[in-house]
Protein backbone atom coordinates (compact mmCIF):
# COMPACT_ATOMS: atom_id res chain seq x y z
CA UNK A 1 26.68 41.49 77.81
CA UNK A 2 23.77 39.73 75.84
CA UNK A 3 24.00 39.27 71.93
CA UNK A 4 20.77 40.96 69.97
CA UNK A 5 19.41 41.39 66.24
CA UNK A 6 17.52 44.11 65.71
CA UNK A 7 15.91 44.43 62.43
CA UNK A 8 14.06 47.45 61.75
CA UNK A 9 11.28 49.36 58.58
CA UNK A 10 11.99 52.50 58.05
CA UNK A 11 9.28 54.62 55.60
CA UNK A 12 9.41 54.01 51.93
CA UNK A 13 9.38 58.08 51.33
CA UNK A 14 12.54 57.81 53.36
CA UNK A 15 15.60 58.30 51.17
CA UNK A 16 18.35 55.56 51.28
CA UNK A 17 20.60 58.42 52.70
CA UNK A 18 18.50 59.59 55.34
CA UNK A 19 18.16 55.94 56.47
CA UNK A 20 21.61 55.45 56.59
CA UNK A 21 22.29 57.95 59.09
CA UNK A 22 19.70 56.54 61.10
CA UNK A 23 21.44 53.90 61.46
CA UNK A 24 24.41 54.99 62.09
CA UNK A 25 22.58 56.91 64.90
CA UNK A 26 20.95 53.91 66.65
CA UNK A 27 24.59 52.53 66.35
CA UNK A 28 26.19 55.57 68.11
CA UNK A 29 23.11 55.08 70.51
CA UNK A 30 24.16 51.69 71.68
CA UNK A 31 27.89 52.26 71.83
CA UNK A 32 27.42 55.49 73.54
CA UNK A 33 25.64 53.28 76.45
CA UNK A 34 28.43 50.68 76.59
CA UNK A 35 27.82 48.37 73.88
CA UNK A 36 28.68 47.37 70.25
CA UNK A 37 27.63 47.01 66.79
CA UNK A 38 29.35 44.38 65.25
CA UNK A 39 27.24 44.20 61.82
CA UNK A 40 25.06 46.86 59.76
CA UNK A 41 23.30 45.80 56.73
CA UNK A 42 20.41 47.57 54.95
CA UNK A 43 18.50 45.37 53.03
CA UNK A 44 16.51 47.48 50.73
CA UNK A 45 13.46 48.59 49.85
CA UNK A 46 11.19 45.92 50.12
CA UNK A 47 7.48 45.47 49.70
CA UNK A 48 5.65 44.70 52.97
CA UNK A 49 2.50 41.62 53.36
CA UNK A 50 0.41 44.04 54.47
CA UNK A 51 0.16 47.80 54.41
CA UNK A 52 1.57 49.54 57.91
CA UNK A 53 0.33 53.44 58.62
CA UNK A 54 0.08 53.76 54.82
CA UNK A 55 3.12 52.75 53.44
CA UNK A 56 3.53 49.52 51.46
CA UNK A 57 7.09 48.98 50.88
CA UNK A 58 9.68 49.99 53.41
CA UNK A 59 13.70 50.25 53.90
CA UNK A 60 14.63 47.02 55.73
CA UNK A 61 17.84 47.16 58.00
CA UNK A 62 19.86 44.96 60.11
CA UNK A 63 21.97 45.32 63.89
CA UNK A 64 23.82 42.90 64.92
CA UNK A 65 24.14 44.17 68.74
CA UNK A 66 26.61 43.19 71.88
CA UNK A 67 25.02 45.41 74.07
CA UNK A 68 23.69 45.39 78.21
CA UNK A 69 19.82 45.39 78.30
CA UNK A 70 20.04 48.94 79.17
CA UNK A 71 21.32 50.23 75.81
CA UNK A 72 18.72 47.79 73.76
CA UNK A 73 16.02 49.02 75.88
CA UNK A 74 16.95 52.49 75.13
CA UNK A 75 17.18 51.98 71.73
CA UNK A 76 13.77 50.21 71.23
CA UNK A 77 12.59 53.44 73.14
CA UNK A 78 14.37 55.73 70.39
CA UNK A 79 12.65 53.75 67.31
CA UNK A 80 9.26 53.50 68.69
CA UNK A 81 9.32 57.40 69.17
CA UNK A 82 11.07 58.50 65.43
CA UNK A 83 8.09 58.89 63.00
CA UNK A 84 10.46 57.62 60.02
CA UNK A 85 10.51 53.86 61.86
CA UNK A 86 7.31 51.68 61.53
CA UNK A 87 7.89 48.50 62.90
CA UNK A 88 10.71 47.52 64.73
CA UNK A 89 12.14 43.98 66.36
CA UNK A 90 14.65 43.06 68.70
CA UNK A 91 15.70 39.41 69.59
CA UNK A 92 18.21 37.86 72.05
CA UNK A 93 20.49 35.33 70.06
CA UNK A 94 23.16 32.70 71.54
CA UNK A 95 25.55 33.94 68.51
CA UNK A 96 25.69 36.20 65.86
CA UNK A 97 26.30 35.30 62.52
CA UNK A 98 30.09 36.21 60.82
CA UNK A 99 28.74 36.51 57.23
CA UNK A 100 25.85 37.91 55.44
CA UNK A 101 22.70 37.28 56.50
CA UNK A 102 20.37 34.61 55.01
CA UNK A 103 18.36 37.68 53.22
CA UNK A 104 21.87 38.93 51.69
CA UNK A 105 22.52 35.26 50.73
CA UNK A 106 19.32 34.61 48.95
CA UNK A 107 20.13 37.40 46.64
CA UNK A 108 23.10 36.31 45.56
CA UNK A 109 21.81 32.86 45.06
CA UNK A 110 19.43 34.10 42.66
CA UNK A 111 21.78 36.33 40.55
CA UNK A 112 23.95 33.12 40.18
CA UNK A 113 21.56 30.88 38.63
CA UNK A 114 21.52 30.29 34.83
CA UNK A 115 18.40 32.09 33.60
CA UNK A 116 18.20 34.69 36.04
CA UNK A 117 15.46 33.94 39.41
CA UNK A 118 13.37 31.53 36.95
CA UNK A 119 15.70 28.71 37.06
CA UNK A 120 16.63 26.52 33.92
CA UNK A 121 12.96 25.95 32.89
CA UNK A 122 14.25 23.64 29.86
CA UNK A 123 16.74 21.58 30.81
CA UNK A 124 19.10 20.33 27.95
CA UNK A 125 16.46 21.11 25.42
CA UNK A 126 18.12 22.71 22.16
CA UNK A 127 16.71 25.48 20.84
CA UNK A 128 12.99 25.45 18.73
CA UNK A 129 15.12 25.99 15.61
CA UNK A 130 17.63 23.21 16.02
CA UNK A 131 15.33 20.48 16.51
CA UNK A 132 14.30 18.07 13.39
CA UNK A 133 11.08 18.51 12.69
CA UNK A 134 8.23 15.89 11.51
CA UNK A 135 9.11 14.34 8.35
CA UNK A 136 12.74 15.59 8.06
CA UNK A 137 15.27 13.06 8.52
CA UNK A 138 14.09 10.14 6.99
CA UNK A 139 10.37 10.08 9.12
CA UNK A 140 7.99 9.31 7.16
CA UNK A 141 4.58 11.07 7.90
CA UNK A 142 2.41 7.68 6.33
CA UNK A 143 0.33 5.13 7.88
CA UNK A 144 1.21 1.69 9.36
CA UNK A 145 0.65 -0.42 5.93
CA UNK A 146 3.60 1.59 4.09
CA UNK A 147 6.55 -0.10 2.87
CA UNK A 148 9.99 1.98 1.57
């Protein structure tokens, strides 16, 4: 058997329940034919580049399939006919990947970061307060003729 992604959008009027059965109908769909599903992962809502049929966000989900061309076939025949799916994609891989995904990953990158998504846009800088000000410590706000 051949190793496929499928990534599909469902509507963003869709609730997050309602997609989650869906998938774990197209899953049922593909074992039910002979094949597996060795990863699920639902993305989120996400906003789209361009509006599709109306809708500018939509509920992003991942398949990681080990499946005969038969049973992706059939599937890709399923999505294109449910009204809740508006773009759909299926590609043939050499290997699937163990862990999360590199849209999972990049989440968690940015939730690690100091600073939040923004990065540390200051460096070592102290804080406004902390730092001496003009004339404090001994600097003296004359000209270049002045002797102490």
């Amino acid at each position: 058997m051949a190793l496929y992604e499928n990534v599909f959008i469902a509507r963003q009027d869709v609730p997050a329940k309602q997609v989650e059965a869906l998938t774990n109908q197209f899953a049922e769909l593909v074992t039910g034919l002979g094949g597996t599903v060795s990863k699920k992962e639902y993305w989120g809502l996400r906003s789209l580049t361009y509006s599709i049929k109306k809708n500018r966000k939509g509920h992003y989900t991942l398949l990681n399939l080990d499946a005969p061309p038969a049973a992706v076939k059939e599937l890709e025949r399923t999505m294109s006919i449910n009204e809740d799916i508006i773009r759909f994609l299926t590609v043939r891989v050499d290997e699937l990947e163990e862990g999360p995904s590199a849209i999972m990953q990049r989440g968690a990158d940015k939730a690690d970061r100091p600073g939040g998504d923004r990065g540390d846009r200051w460096g070592d800088r102290p804080p406004r307060r902390e730092r001496p000000r003009f004339g404090d410590d001994g600097v003296s706000m004359g000209g270049a003729g002045e002797e102490e």
